[in-house]
PDB file of N, CA and C in Angstrom:
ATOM      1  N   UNK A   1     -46.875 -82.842   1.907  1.00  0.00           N
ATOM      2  CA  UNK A   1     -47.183 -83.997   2.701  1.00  0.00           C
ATOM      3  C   UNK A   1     -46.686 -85.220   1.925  1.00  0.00           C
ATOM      4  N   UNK A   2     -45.693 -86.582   2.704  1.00  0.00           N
ATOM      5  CA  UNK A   2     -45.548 -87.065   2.364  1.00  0.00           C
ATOM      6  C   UNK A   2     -46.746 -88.461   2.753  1.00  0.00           C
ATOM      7  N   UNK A   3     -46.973 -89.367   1.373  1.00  0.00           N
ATOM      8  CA  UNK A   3     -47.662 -90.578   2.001  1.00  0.00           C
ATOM      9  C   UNK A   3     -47.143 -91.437   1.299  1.00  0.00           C
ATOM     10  N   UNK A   4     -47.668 -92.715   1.987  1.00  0.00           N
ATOM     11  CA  UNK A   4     -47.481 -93.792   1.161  1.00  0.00           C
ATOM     12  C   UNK A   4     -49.093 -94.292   1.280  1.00  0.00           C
ATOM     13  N   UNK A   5     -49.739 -94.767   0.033  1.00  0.00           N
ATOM     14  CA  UNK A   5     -51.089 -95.019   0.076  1.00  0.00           C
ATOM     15  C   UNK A   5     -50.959 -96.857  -0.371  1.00  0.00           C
ATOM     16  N   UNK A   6     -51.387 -97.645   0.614  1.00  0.00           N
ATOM     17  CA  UNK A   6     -51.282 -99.212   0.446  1.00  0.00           C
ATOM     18  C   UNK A   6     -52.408 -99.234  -0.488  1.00  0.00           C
ATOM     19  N   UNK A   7     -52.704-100.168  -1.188  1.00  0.00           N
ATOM     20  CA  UNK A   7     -54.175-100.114  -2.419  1.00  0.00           C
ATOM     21  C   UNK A   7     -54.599-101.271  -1.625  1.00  0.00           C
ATOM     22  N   UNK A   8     -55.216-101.420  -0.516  1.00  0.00           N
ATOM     23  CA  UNK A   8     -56.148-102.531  -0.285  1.00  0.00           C
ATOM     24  C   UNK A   8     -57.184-102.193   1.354  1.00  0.00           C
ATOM     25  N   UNK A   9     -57.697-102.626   1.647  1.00  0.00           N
ATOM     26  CA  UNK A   9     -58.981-102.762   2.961  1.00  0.00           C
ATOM     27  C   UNK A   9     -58.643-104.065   3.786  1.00  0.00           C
ATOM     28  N   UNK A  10     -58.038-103.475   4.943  1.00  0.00           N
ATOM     29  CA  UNK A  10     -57.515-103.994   5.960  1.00  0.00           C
ATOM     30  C   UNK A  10     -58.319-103.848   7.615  1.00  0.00           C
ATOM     31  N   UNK A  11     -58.397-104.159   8.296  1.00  0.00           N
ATOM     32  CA  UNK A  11     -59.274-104.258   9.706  1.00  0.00           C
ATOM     33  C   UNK A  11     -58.182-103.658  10.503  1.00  0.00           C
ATOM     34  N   UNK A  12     -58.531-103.092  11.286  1.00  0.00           N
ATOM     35  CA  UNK A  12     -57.464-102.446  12.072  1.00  0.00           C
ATOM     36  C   UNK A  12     -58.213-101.450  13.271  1.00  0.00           C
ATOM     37  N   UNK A  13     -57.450-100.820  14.322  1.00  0.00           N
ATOM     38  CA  UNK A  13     -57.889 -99.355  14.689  1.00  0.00           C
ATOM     39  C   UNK A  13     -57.201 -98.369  14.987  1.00  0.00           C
ATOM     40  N   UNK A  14     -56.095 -98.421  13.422  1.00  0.00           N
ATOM     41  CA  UNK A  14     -55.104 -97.218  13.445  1.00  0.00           C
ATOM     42  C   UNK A  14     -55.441 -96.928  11.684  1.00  0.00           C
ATOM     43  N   UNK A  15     -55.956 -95.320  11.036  1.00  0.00           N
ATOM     44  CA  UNK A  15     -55.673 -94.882  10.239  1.00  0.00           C
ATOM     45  C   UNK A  15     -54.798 -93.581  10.388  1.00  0.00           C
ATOM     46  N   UNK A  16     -54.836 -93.383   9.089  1.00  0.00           N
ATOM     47  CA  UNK A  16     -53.945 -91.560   8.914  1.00  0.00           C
ATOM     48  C   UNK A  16     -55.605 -90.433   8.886  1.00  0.00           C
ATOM     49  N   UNK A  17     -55.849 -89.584   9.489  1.00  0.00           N
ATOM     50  CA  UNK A  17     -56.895 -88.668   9.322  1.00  0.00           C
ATOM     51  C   UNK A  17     -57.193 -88.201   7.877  1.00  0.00           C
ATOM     52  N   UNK A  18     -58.568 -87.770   7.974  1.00  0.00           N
ATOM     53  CA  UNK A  18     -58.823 -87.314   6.795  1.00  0.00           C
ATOM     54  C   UNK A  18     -58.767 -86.055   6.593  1.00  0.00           C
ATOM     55  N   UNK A  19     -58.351 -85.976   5.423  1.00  0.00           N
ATOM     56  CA  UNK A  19     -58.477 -84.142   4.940  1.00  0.00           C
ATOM     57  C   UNK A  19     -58.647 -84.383   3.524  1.00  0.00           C
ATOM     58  N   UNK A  20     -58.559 -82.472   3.301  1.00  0.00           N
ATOM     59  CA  UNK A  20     -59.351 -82.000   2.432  1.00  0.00           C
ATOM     60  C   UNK A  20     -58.574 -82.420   0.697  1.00  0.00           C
ATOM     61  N   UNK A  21     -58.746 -83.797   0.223  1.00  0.00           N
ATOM     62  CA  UNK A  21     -58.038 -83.550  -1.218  1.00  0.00           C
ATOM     63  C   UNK A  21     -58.023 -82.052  -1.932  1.00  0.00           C
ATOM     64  N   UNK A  22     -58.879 -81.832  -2.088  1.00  0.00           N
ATOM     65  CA  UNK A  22     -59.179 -80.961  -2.893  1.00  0.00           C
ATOM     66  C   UNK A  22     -57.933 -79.393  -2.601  1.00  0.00           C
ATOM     67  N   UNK A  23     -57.507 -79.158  -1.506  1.00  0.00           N
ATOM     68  CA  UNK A  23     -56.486 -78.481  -1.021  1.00  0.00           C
ATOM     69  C   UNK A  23     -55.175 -79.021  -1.194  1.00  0.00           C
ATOM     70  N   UNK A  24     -54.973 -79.819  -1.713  1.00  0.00           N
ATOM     71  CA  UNK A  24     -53.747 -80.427  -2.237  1.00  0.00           C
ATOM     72  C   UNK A  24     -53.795 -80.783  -3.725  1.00  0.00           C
ATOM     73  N   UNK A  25     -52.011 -80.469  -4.162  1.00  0.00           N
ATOM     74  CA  UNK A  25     -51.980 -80.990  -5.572  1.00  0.00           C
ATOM     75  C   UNK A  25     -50.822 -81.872  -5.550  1.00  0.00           C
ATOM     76  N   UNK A  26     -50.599 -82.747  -6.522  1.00  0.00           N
ATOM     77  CA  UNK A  26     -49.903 -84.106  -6.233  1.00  0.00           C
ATOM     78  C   UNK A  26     -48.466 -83.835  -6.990  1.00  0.00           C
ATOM     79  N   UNK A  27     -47.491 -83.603  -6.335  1.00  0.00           N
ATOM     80  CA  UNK A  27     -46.199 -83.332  -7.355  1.00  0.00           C
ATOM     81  C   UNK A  27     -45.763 -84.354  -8.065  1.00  0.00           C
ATOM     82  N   UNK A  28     -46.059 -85.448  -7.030  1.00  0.00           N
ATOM     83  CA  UNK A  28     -45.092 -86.628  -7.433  1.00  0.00           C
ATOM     84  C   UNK A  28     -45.692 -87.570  -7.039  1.00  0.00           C
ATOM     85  N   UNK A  29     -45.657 -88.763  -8.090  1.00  0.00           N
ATOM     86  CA  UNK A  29     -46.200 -90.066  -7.316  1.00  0.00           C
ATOM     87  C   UNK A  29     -45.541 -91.416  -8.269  1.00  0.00           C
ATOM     88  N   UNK A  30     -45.076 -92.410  -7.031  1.00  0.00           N
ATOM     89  CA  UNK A  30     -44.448 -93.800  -7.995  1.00  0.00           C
ATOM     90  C   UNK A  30     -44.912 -94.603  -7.100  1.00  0.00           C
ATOM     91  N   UNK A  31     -46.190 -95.697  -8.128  1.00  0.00           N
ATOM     92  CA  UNK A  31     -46.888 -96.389  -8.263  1.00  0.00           C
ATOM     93  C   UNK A  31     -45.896 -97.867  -8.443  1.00  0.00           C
ATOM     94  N   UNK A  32     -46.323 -98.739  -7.059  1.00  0.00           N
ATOM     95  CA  UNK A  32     -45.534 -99.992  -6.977  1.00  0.00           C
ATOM     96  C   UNK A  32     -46.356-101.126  -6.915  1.00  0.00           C
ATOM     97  N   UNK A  33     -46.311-102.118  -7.732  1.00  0.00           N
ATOM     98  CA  UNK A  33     -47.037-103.448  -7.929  1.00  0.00           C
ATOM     99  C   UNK A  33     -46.090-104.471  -6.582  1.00  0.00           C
ATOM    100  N   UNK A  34     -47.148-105.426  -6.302  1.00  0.00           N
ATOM    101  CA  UNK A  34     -47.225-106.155  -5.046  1.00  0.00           C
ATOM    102  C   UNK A  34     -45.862-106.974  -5.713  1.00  0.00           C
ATOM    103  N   UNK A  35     -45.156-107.669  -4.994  1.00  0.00           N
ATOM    104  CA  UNK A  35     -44.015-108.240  -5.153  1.00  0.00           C
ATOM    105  C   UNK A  35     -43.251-109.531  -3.733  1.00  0.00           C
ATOM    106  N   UNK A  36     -42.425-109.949  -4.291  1.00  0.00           N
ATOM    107  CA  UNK A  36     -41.971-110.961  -2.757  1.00  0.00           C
ATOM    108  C   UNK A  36     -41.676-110.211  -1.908  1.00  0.00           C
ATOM    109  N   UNK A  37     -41.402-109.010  -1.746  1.00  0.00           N
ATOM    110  CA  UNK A  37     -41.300-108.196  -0.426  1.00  0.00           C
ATOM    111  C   UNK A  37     -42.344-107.847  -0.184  1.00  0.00           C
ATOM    112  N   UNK A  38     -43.055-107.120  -1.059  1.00  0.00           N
ATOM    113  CA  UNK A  38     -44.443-106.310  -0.514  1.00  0.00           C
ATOM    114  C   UNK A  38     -46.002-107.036  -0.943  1.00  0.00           C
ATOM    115  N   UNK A  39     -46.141-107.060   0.057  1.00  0.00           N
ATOM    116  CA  UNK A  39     -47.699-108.395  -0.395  1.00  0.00           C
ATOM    117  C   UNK A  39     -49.046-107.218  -0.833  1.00  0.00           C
ATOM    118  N   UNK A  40     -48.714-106.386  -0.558  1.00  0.00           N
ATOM    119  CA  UNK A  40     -49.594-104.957  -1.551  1.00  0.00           C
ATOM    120  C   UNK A  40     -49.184-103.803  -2.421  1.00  0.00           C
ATOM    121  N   UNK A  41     -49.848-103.785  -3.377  1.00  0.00           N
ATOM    122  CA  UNK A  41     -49.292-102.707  -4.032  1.00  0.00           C
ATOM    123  C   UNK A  41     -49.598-101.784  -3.509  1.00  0.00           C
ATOM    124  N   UNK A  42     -48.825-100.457  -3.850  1.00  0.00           N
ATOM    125  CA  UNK A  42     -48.879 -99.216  -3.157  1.00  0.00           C
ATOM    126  C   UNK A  42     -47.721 -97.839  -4.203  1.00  0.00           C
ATOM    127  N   UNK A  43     -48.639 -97.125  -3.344  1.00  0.00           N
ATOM    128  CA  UNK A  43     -47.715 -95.652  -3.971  1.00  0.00           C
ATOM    129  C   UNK A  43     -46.984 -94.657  -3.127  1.00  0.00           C
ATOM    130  N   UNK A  44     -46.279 -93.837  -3.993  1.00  0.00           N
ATOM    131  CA  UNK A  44     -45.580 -92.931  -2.499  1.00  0.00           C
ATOM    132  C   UNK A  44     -46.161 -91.838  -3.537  1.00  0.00           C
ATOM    133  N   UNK A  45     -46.338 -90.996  -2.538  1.00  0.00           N
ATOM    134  CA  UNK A  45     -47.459 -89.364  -3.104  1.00  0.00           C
ATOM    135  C   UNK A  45     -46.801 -88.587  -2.252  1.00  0.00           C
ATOM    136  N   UNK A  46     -46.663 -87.296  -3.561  1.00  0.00           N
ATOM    137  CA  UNK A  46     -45.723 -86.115  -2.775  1.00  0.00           C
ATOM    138  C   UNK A  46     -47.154 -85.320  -2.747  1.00  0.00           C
ATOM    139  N   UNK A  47     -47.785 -84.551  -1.888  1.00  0.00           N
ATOM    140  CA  UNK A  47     -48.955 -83.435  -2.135  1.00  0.00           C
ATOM    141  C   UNK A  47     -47.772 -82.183  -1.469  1.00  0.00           C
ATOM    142  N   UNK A  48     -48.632 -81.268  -2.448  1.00  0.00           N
ATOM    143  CA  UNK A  48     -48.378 -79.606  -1.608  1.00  0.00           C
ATOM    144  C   UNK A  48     -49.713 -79.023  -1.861  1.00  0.00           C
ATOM    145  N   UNK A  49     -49.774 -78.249  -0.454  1.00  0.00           N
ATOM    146  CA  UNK A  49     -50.912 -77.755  -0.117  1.00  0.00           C
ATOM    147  C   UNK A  49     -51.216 -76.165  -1.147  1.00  0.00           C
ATOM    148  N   UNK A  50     -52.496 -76.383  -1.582  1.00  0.00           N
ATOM    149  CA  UNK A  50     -52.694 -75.036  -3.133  1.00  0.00           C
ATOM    150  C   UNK A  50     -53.312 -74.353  -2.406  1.00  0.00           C
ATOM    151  N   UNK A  51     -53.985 -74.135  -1.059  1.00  0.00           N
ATOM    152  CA  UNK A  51     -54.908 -73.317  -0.338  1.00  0.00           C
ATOM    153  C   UNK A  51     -54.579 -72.880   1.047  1.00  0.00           C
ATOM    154  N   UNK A  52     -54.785 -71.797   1.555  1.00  0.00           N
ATOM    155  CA  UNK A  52     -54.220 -71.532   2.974  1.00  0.00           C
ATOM    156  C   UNK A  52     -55.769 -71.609   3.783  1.00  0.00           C
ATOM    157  N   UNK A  53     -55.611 -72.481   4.800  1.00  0.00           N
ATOM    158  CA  UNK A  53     -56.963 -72.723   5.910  1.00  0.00           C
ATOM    159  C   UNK A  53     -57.255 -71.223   6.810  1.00  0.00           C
ATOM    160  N   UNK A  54     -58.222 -71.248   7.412  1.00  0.00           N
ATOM    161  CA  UNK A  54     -58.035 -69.873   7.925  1.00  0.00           C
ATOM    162  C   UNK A  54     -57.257 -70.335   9.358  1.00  0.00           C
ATOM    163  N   UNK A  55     -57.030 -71.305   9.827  1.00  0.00           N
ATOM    164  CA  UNK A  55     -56.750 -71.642  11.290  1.00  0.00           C
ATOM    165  C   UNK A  55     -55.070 -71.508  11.011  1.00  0.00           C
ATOM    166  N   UNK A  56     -54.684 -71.510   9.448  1.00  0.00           N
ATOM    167  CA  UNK A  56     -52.932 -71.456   9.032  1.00  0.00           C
ATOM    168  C   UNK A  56     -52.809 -69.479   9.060  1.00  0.00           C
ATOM    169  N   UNK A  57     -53.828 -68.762   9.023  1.00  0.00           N
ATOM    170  CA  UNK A  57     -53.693 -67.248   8.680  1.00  0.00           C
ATOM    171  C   UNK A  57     -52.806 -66.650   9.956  1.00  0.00           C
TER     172      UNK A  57
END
């Protein structure tokens, strides 16, 4: 799974769903400080899934 995770609390009524961290492990991640383009810092996160669900069997 790819994400990008913004680091801040925003009002809205659109998120990404929740799931299970714990079923994922993080391959990759680059951590970006706020800048003149981007008014939040943020990361891009590679996960791969370490567990099979039974609804994936």
């Amino acid at each position: 799974m790819y994400l990008i995770r913004v680091h801040t609390e925003v009002t809205g009524d659109a998120w990404f769903p929740e799931f299970d961290e714990s079923q994922w492990r993080q391959l990759e991640r680059i951590d970006c400080e706020a800048d003149e383009r981007n008014a939040y810092a943020h990361s891009f996160v590679i996960l791969e899934r370490t567990e099979c669900l039974d609804s994936d069997k």
